[in-house]
Each structure stands twice: as structure tokens, then as C-alpha cells.
Protein backbone atom coordinates (compact mmCIF):
# COMPACT_ATOMS: atom_id res chain seq x y z
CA UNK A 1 0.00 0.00 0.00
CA UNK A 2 2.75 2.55 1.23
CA UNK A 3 4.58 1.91 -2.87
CA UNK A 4 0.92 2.36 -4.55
CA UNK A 5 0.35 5.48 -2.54
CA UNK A 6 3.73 7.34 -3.31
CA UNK A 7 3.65 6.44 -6.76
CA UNK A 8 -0.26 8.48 -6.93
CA UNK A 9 1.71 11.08 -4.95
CA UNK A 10 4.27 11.87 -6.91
CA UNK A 11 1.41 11.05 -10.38
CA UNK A 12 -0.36 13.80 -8.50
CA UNK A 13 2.88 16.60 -8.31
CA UNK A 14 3.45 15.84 -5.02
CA UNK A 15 7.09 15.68 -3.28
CA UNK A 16 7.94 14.99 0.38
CA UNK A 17 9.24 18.17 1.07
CA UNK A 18 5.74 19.89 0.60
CA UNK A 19 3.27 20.38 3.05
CA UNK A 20 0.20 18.19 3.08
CA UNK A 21 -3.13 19.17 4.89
CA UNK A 22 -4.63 16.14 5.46
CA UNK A 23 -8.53 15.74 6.77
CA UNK A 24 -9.08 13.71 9.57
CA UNK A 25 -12.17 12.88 11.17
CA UNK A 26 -10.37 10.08 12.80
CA UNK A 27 -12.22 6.76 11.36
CA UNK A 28 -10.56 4.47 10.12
CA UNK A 29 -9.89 5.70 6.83
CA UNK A 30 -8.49 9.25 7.21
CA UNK A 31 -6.39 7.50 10.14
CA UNK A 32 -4.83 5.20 7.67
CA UNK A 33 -4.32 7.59 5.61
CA UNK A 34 -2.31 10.22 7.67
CA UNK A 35 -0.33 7.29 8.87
CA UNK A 36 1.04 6.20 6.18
CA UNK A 37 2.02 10.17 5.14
CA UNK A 38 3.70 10.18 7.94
CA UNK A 39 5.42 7.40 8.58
CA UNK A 40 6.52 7.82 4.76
CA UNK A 41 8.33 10.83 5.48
CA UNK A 42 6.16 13.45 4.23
CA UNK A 43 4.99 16.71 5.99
CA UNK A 44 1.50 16.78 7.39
CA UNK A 45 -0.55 18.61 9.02
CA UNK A 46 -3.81 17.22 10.24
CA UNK A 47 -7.10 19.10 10.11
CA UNK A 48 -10.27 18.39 11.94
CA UNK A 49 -13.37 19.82 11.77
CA UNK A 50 -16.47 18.80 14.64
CA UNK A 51 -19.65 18.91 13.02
CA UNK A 52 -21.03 19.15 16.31
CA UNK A 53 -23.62 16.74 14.86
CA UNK A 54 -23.38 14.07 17.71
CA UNK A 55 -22.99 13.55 21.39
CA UNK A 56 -19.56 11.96 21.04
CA UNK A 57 -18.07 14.54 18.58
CA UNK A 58 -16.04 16.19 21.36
CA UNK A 59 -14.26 13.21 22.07
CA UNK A 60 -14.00 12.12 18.92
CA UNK A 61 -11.90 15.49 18.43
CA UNK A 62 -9.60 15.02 21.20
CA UNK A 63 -9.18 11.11 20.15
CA UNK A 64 -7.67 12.66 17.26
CA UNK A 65 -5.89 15.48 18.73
CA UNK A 66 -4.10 12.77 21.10
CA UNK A 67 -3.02 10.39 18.13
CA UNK A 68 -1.68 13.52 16.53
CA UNK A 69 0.05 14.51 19.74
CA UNK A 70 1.64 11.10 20.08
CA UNK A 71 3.05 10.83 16.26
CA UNK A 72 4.36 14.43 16.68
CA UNK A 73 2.25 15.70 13.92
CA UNK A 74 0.86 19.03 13.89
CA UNK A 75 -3.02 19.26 14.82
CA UNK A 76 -5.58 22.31 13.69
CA UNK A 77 -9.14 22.09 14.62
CA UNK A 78 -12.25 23.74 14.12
CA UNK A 79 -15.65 23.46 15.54
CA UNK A 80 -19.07 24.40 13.26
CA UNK A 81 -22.70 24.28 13.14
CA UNK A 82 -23.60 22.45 10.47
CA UNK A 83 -27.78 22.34 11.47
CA UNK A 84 -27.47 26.22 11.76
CA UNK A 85 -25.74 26.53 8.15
CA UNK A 86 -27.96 23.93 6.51
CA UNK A 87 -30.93 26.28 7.87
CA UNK A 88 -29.89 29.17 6.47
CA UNK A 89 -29.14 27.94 3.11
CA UNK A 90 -31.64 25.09 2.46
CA UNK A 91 -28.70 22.24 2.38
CA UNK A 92 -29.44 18.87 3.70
CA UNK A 93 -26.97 17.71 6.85
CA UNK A 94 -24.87 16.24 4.69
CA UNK A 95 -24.15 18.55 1.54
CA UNK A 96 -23.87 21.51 4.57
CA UNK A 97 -21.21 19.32 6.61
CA UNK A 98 -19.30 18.43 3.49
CA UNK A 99 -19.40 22.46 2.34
CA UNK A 100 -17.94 23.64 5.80
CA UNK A 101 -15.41 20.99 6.21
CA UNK A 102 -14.22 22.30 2.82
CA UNK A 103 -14.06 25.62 3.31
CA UNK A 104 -11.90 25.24 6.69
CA UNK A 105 -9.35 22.43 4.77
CA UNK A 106 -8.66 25.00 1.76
CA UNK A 107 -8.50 27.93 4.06
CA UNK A 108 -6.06 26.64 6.28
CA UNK A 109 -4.04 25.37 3.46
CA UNK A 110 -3.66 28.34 1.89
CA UNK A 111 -2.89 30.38 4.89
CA UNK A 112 -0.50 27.25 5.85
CA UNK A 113 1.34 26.90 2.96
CA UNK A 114 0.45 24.08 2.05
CA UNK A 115 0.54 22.10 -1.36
CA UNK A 116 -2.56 20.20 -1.13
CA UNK A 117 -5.68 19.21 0.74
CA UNK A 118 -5.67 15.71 1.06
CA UNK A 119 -9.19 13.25 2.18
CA UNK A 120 -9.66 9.29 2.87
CA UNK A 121 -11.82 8.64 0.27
CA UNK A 122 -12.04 4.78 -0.39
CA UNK A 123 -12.19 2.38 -3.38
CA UNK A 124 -15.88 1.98 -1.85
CA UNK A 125 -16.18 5.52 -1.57
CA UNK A 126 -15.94 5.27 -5.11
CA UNK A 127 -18.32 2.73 -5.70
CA UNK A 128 -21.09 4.62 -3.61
CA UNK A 129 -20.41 7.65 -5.48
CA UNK A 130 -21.01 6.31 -8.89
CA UNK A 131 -24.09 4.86 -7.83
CA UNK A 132 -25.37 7.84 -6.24
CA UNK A 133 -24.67 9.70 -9.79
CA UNK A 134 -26.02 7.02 -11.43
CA UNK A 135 -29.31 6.68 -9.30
CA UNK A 136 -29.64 10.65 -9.79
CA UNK A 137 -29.38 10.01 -13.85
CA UNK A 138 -26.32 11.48 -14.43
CA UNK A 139 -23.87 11.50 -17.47
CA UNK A 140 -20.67 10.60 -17.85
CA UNK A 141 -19.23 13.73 -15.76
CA UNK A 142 -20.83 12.33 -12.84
CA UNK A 143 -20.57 8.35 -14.06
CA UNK A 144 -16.68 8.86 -14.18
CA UNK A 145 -16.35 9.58 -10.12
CA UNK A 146 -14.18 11.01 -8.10
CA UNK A 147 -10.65 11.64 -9.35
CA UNK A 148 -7.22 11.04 -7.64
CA UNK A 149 -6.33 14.69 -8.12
CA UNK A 150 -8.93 17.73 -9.13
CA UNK A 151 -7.70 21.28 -9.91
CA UNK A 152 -8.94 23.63 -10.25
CA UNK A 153 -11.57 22.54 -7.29
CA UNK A 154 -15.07 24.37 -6.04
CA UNK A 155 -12.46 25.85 -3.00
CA UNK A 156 -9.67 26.72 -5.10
CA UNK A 157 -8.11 27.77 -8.37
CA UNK A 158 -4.06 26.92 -7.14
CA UNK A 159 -4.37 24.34 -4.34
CA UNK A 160 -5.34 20.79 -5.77
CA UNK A 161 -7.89 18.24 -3.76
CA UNK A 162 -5.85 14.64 -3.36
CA UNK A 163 -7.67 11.20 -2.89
CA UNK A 164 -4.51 9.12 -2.36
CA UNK A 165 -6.97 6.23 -1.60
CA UNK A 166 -9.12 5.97 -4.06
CA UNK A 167 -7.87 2.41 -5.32
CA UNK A 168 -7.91 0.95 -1.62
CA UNK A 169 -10.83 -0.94 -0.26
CA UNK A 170 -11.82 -0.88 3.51
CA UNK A 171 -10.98 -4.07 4.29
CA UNK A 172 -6.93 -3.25 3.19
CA UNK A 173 -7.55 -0.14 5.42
CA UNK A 174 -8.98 -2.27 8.12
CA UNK A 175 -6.06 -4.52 8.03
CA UNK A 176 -3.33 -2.10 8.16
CA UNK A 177 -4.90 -0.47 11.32
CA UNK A 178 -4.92 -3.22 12.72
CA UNK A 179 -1.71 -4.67 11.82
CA UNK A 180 -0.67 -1.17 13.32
CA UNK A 181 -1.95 -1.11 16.47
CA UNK A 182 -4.23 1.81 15.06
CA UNK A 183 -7.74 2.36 17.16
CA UNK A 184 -9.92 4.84 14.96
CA UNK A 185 -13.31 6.33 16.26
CA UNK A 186 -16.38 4.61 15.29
CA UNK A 187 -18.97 6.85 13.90
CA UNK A 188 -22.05 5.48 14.80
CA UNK A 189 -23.83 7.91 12.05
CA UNK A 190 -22.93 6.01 9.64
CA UNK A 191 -24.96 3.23 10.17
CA UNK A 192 -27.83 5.23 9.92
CA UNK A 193 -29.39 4.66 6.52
CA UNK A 194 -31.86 7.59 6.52
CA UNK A 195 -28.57 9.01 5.15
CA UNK A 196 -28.80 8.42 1.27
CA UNK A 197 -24.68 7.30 1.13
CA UNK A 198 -25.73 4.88 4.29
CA UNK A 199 -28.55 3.09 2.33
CA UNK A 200 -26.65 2.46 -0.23
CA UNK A 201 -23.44 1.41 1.54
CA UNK A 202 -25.80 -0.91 4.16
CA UNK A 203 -28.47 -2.07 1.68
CA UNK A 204 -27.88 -1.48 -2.43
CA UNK A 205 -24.11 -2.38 -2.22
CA UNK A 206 -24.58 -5.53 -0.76
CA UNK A 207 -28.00 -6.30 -2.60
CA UNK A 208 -25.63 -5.77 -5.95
CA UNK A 209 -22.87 -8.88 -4.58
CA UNK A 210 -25.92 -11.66 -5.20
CA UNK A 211 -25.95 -10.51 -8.78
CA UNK A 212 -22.47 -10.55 -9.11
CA UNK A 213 -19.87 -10.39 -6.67
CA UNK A 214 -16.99 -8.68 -8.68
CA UNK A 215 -19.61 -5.59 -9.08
CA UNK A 216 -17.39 -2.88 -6.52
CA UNK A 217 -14.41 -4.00 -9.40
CA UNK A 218 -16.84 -3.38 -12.22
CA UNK A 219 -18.52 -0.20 -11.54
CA UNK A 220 -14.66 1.31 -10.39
CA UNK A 221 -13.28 -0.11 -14.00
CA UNK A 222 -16.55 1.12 -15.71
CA UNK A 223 -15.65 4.62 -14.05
CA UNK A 224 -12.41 4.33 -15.53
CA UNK A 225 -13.19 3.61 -18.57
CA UNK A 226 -15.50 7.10 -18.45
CA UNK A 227 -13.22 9.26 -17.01
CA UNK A 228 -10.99 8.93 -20.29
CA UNK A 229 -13.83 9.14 -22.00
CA UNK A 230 -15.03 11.89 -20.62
CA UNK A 231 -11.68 13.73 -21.05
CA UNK A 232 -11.49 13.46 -24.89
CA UNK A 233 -14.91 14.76 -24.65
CA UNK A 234 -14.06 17.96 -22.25
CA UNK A 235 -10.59 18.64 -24.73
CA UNK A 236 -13.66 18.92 -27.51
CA UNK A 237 -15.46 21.37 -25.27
CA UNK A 238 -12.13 23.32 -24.37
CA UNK A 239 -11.24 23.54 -28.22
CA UNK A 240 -15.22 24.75 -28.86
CA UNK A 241 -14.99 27.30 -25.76
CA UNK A 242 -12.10 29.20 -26.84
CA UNK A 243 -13.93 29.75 -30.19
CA UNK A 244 -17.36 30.69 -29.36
CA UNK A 245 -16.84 32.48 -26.01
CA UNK A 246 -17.04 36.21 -27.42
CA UNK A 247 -17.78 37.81 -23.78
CA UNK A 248 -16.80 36.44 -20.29
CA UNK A 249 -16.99 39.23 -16.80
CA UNK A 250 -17.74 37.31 -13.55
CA UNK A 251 -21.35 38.36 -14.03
CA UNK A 252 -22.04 36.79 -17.35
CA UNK A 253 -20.84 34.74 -20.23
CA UNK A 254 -21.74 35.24 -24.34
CA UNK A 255 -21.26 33.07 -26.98
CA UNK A 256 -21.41 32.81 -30.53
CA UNK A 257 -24.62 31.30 -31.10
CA UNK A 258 -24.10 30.13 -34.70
CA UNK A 259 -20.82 28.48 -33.73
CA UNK A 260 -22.95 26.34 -30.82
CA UNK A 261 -25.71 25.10 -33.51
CA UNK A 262 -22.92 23.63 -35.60
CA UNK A 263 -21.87 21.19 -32.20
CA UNK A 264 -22.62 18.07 -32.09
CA UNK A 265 -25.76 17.32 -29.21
CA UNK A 266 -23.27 15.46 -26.83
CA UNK A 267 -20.72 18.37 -26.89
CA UNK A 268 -23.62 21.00 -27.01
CA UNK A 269 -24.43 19.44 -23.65
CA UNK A 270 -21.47 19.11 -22.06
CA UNK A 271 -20.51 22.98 -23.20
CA UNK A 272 -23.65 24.13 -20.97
CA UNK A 273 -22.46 22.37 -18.04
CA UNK A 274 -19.25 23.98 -18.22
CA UNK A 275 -20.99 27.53 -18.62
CA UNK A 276 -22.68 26.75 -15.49
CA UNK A 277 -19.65 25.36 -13.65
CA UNK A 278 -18.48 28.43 -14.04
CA UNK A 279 -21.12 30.30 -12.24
CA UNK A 280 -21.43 27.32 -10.04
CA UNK A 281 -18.33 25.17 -9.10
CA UNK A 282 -19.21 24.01 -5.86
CA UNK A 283 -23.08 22.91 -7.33
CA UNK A 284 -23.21 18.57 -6.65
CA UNK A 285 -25.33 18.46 -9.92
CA UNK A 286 -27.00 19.43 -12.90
CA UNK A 287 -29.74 17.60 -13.51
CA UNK A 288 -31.01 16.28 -17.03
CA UNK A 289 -34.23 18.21 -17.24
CA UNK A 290 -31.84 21.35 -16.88
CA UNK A 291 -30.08 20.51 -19.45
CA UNK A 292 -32.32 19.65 -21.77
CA UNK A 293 -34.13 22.50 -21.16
CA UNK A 294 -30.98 25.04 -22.10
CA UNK A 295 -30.54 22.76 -25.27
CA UNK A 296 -33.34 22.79 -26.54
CA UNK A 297 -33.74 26.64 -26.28
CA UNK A 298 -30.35 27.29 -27.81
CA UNK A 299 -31.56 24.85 -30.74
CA UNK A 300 -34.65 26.76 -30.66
CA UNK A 301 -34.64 29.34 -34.11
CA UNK A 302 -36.50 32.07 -32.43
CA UNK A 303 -34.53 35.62 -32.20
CA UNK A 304 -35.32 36.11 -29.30
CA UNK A 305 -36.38 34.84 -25.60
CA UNK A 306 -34.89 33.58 -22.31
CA UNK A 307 -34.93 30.25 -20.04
CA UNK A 308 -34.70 29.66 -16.40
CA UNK A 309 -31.73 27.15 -15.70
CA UNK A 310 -30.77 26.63 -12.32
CA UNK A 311 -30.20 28.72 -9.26
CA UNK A 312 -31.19 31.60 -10.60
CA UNK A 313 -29.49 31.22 -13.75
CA UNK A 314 -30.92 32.35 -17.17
CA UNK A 315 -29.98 31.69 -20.53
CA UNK A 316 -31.40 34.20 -23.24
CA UNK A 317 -30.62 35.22 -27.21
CA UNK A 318 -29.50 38.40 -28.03
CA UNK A 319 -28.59 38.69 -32.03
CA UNK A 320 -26.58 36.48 -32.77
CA UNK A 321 -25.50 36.20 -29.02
CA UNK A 322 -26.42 33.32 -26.45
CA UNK A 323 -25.86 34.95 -23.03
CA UNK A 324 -25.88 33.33 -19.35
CA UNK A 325 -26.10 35.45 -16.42
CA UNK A 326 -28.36 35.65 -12.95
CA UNK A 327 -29.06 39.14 -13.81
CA UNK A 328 -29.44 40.68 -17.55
CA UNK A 329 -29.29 44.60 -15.23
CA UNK A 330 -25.22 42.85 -14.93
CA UNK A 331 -24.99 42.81 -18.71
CA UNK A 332 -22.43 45.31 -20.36
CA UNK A 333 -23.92 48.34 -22.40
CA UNK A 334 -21.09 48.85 -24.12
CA UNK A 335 -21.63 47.32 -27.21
CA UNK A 336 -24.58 49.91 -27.66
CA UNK A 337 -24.51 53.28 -27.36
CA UNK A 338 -25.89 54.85 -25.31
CA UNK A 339 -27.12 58.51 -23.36
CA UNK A 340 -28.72 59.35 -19.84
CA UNK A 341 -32.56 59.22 -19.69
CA UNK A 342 -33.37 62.95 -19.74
CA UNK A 343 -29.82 64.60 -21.22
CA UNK A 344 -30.50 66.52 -24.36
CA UNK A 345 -27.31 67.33 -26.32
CA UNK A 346 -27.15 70.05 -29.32
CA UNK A 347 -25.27 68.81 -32.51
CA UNK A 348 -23.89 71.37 -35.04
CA UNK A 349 -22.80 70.90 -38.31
CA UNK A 350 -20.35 70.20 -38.48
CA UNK A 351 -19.08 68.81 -35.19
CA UNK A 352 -18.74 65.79 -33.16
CA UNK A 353 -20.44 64.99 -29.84
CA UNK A 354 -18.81 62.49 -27.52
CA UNK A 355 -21.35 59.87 -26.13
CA UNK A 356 -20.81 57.39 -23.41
CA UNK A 357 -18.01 54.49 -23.82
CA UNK A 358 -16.37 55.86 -26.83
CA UNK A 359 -19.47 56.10 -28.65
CA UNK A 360 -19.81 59.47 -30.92
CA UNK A 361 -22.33 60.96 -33.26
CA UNK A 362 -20.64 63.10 -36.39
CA UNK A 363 -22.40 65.67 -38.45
CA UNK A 364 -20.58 67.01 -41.81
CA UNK A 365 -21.75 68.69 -44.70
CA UNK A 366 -21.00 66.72 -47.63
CA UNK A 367 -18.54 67.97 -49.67
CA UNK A 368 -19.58 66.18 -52.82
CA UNK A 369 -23.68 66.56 -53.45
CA UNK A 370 -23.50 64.53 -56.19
CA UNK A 371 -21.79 61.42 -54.29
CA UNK A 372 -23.68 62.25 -51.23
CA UNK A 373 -26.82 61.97 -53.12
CA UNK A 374 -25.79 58.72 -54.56
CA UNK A 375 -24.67 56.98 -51.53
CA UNK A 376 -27.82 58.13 -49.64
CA UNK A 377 -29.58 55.79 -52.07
CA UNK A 378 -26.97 53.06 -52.09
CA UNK A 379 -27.05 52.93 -48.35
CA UNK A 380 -26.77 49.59 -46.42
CA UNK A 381 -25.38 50.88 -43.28
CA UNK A 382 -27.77 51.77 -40.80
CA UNK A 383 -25.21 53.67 -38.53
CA UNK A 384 -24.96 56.52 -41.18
CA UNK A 385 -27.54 58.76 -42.85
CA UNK A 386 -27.36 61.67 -45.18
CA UNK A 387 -30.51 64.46 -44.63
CA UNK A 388 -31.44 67.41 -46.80
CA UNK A 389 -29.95 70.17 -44.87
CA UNK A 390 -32.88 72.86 -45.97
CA UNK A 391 -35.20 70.19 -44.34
CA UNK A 392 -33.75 70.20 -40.92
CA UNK A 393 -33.60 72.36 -37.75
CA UNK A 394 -29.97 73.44 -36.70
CA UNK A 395 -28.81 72.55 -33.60
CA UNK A 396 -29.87 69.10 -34.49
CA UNK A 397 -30.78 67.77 -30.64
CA UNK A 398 -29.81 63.89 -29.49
CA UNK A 399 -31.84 62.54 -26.84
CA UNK A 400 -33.40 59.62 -25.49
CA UNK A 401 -36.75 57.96 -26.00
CA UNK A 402 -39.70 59.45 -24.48
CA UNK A 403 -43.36 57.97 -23.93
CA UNK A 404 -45.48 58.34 -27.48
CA UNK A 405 -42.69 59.26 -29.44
CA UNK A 406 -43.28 58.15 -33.15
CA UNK A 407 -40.98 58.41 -36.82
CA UNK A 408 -42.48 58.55 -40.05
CA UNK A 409 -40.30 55.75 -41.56
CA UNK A 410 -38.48 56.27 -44.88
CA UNK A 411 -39.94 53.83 -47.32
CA UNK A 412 -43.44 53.88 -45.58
CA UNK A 413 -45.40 55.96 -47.64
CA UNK A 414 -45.67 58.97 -44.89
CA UNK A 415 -47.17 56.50 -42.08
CA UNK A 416 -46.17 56.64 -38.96
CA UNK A 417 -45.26 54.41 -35.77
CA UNK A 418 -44.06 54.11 -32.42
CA UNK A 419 -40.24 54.02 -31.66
CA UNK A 420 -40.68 51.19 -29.36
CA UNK A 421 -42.39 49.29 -31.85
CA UNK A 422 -39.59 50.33 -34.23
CA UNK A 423 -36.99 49.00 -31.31
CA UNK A 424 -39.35 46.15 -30.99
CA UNK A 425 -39.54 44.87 -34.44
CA UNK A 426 -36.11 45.46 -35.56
CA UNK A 427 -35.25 43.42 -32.47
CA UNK A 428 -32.94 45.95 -31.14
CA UNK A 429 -31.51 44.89 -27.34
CA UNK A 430 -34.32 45.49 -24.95
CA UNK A 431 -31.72 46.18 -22.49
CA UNK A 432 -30.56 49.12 -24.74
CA UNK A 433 -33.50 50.53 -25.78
CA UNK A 434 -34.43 53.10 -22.63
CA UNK A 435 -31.09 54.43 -23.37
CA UNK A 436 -30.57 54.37 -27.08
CA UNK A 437 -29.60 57.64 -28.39
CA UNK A 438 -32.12 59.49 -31.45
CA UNK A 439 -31.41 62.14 -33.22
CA UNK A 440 -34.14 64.79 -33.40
CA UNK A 441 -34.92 67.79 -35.65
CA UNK A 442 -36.98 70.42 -33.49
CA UNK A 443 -39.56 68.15 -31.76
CA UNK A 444 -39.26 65.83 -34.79
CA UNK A 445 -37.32 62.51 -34.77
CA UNK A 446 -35.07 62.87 -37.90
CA UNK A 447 -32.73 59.38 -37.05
CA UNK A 448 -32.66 56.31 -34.94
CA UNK A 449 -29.19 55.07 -35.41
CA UNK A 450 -29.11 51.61 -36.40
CA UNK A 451 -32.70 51.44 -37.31
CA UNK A 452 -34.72 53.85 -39.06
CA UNK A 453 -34.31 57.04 -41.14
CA UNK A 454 -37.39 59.78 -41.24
CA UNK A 455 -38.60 59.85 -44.50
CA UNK A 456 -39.35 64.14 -43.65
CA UNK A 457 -35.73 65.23 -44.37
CA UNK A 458 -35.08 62.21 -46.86
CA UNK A 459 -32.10 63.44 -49.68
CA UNK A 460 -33.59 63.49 -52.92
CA UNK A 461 -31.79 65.16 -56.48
CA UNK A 462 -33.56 68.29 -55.54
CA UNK A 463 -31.63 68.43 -52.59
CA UNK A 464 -28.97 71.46 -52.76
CA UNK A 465 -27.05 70.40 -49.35
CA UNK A 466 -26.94 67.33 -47.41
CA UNK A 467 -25.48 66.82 -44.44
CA UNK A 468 -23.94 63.22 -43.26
CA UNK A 469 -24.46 61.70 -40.15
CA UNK A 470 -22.74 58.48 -38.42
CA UNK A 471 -23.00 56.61 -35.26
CA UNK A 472 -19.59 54.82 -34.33
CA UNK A 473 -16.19 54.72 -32.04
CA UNK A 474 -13.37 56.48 -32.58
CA UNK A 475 -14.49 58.41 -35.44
CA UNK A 476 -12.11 61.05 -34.88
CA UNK A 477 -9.68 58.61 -36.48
């Protein structure tokens, strides 16, 4: 045991010189475990946390503190309220245990120095994980199991989570406490099967050995076997992130969404759990029906809309955007420009008026009537306009949208209609509507960039002067 566990060591980047915080509740397995650290040479510092879940967890603290003591190994403790915590954040007992203990191992360890956080977990660990993920109806990232080394981790981005055991079965750990004189603490909790892990430890597990008694081998090769299947997989997903990701902020994440539609299902699937791993490392699981639900919306050929994933997560199309945030108020404005709601700015001609985030409106009297009037009518960009200059009222004024504001569309045969149904139809950003900037002649809206002309100041071959207008960044350059 002591040859298979250095050789996952050093697999893992680990050397004996490094410091090792090691778990401990002091069972049998996390005994073992620090053991055999130390007797092999390595530094370790043991870390216990008391759940303060049972009568006995006192003593089982100072049962650890005293083995400690007598190896000469260095002992931190802490004591928490797991029933208080699961409380307060709707957690069962054991998902609020299991998130505290965490917390305390990778805090320590950074603040320690040390290398790694290392836990007991078992060979049979490993079996009652897989079926719990399998019970659940998970996929293969779940299917796969635990892994002898994760990083980055839910707790941290630099310090890696060990599972030197993971190919040891209780009854080898059993054996080598005994063989070394090594009396762990009994946790009588664990042979309470209202626990989910307990019921299937006491009851599935050994329901499974009459159908085959080689099934604890079996599911751990079958795990195997996912794992590197499930890593050829994620290299797909890594290659298909760093091309579609076109936005990424803490808040929020955007993709291409025409790049995602081209994915195959499988990796379509596996790309949305990674956008919500990154919102939500420390989540257990994603179910199926969450899934689903996010793939079939970004399938989904609408242009616009939104879906509720999980934990407050949505998922919504924007263009040719798919963005996911908890809050679409967190969403840049950048990309649009954009004004106060109740500025009003003058614009002269010529000049150039600076708008928020490097956005800027330009008015210039065209030099060339002839060319003006020909690329008026040849127009396809909808950030620039030309206008008949006698038609218009100088200062030009930019301002916001108010409440019944209407245009009188060019093309529309003098009817009119309501800017927000303009917005609304040429599926401009809801977001950036309220604070989209138009551009107004006297109490007349003459432009809305990116949208709409007024056919009242239209340039025709009649027209004598014509001034140009454009909507950009940086068009000082």
C-alpha cells in the first residue's frame, strides 16, 4: 500500500518536502491515511473539523488530537454548526457538513502553505459515489467519479484536492490499522441509513454482490473507462470554448450562437455544463431536465427569448448572441450606445459629440452633393444617414426615447409608428433601448441610429445640401 500510494503522490505533483493538509475525522480511513504520510516521510498537518452533529463529537476530536500529539504531527481544529448553516441555506446535513469541512481544509491550506488538501476517500467511496450519480441520472461527468487529483476545485483555483486512496478498499484499510496497532473512532452515524450514502453502503451495495460479486471491481473499472472518455470529450469542449466564447466578466458569459448550432448534441451538452460550472463550481449536480431544457432553447430558431436554468441562472438570445447570467441589469452596455434618460445634447454641423463608452455621433456637410446623393440611395449601413440640410432644424438635438414618441419611416409611404415598436420589431436589445440615443430635428425625430431614417428630411436630387451623419467609435480617427 505505502509503494501504490507514493507512486499516486508523486502522479499527483506531489514531493515529500511539501506540506500536506490532510482531513481527519479520525475513522478508520483518514487514520490510515495520515499514517502512512507520515510514517513515509512526508509533511503533514492534520485538520479536523467537529460537526457538532453528535454527542460523542467532542471526544471524537480530542481522540484525534491525542493520536496527533503522540506521532508528533501538527493538529488544527475547528468546531461548526452544520444544522445552523444547513438552515440558512436550504442544504441537507450532509451537503452543509461536506461544504464547511471544505471551506476550513482549503482555508487553512492556503494560509499554511500548504501544497494540497488531502481526504480518505475509499475504493468503496468510489463505488457509492457512482451509484449515487447514477441513481440521480447522471452522465458521464458524474458516471466517471471522483478523481485522484482535481484542480482547479469548487475551493480553489491553485491548491489541488488529493484522494490518495481511491484504489484501496476498507478491508486493506482495516487490516493495516490493525496490523498497526491503530484504534480509529467509530462513527455510529454512519450506520444510519436515513442518510442516502448509508442506504446504499448498508443495503444497495450488498443487494448488488448476489448478482455478481466482482460488481465494486466493475462499476470502479466502468468509471475508468469514463473518465478517459469523458476527457477526450471535455478537450472537444475546451477547443469549442475558446472559439465561441465572445464575452466572459464574472457576471455573465456570451457566446457565438451560430458556432454552438454547428456542435454536435453530446458536446452541445457538455458545453452548458461547463458555462454553469463556471457560475457554479461548488453545485453537486445538474440535472437532465436542466439541461435539456438550455438545449433545446439554444436549438430553438427564435430571435429572441430567455430560459430559467438553475439557481437563478438564465440563458437568453440576443442577435446572434447566447448569453448566461443571474441578472441581464449585470450585462455590459457597451456594445450599444448609449445617453442618460433625460440629457439633451445640441449637434452642429459640423461637429462631433462624444457619447458614453467611446461612442460618438458626427455631423458634416457633404462635400460632394453629387456622391452624397448617390450613396444616400446606395445605403446599407444603418449607422450613417445623409438628410437634406434645408429640411432640418440646426442645432440638431440627441436625446433619449420618451413615452409616445413616433418616426415617419423612410420607405413607408408617410405613415407613422411608435419608436418602441420600431426597437421592438427590428429586435434591437431590450436592455438598450431606454437608453438608445435618437437624433431629433426640433420636436421631430429625424434618425434612430441603427434602425430607421425619417422619411421628412429624406435626400432626394432636388436636394442642394446634405449633411452626413454616423454613429460609431473612434471616429475622430
Amino acid at each position: 500500500m505505502l509503494d501504490n500510494i507514493a507512486n499516486i503522490l508523486r502522479e499527483c505533483k506531489l514531493q515529500q518536502t511539501d506540506r500536506l493538509l490532510v482531513g481527519v475525522s479520525g475513522g478508520p480511513d483518514s487514520l490510515c491515511l495520515l499514517h502512512l504520510l507520515h510514517s513515509s516521510g512526508y509533511r503533514v498537518i492534520a485538520a479536523h473539523v467537529n460537526h457538532q452533529l453528535r454527542p460523542e463529537a467532542d471526544q471524537e476530536a480530542e481522540v484525534v488530537k491525542h493520536f496527533t500529539t503522540k506521532s508528533g504531527i501538527e493538529f488544527i481544529s475547528s468546531s461548526v454548526d452544520v444544522r445552523k448553516y444547513a438552515g440558512a441555506h436550504s442544504l441537507s446535513i450532509e451537503e452543509a457538513a461536506r461544504t464547511l469541512r471544505y471551506h476550513y481544509l482549503f482555508e487553512q491550506a492556503a494560509s499554511m502553505g500548504a501544497a494540497a488538501v488531502l481526504v480518505a476517500h475509499t475504493a468503496d467511496d468510489q463505488v457509492e459515489t457512482i451509484l449515487m450519480h447514477l441513481l440521480r441520472g447522471s452522465g458521464l461527468s458524474g458516471l466517471r467519479g471522483m478523481e485522484y487529483r482535481t484542480l482547479p476545485n469548487p475551493w480553489s483555483d491553485h491548491i489541488p484536492l488529493i484522494r490518495p486512496l481511491l484504489s484501496v478498499w476498507r478491508e486493506q484499510i482495516l487490516y493495516y490499522l490493525a496490523e498497526n496497532k491503530i484504534i480509529a473512532v467509530t462513527d455510529q452515524s454512519n450506520l444510519d441509513t436515513t442518510y442516502f450514502r448509508n442506504r446504499l453502503r448498508h443495503d444497495l451495495v450488498p443487494s448488488l454482490y448476489s448478482y455478481n460479486p466482482g460488481v465494486r471491481q466493475n462499476l470502479v473499472r466502468a468509471a475508468l473507462i469514463m473518465r478517459d472518455d469523458y476527457l477526450v470529450l471535455q478537450q472537444m469542449v475546451d477547443e469549442t470554448w475558446e472559439v465561441n466564447l465572445v464575452r466572459q466578466a464574472p457576471e455573465y458569459l456570451a457566446f457565438n450562437r451560430s458556432g454552438i448550432l454547428e456542435l454536435p448534441t453530446s458536446i452541445q451538452r457538455y458545453f452548458l455544463r461547463k458555462a454553469i460550472a463556471y457560475f457554479l463550481p461548488g453545485l453537486p449536480d445538474v440535472d437532465f431536465e436542466c439541461v435539456e431544457r438550455g438545449l433545446k432553447f439554444l436549438v430553438e430558431r427564435k430571435p429572441a427569448g430567455q430560459v430559467d436554468l438553475i439557481a437563478g441562472l438564465c440563458l437568453f438570445r440576443e442577435g446572434e448572441l447566447f448569453w448566461l447570467t443571474a441578472s441581464r441589469d449585470a450585462l455590459p452596455l457597451t456594445d450599444y450606445p448609449s445617453i442618460l434618460p433625460g440629457e439633451k445634447y445640441s449637434v452642429y454641423v459640423p461637429s462631433m459629440l462624444s457619447l458614453n463608452d467611446g461612442w460618438q455621433i458626427q455631423a458634416m456637410e457633404a462635400s460632394d452633393l453629387e456622391t452624397a446623393i448617390r450613396e444616400s440611395t446606395q445605403n446599407q449601413d444603418l449607422y450613417q444617414a445623409w438628410v437634406d440640410a434645408n429640411e432640418i432644424e440646426l442645432p440638431l438635438t440627441v436625446r433619449c426615447r420618451k413615452a409616445g414618441d413616433r418616426i415617419q419611416p423612410a420607405g413607408m409611404d408617410g405613415h407613422s409608428m411608435k419608436i418602441s415598436d420600431l426597437m421592438i420589431n427590428l429586435k434591437l436589445p431590450k436592455r438598450a433601448r431606454k437608453t438608445w440615443p435618437l437624433v431629433c430635428s426640433g420636436d421631430q425625430i429625424l434618425w434612430v441610429p441603427g434602425c430607421r431614417l425619417s422619411q421628412r428630411a429624406q435626400v432626394s436630387v432636388d436636394s442642394r445640401s446634405v449633411v452626413h451623419l454616423t454613429l460609431g467609435r473612434d471616429l475622430s480617427t
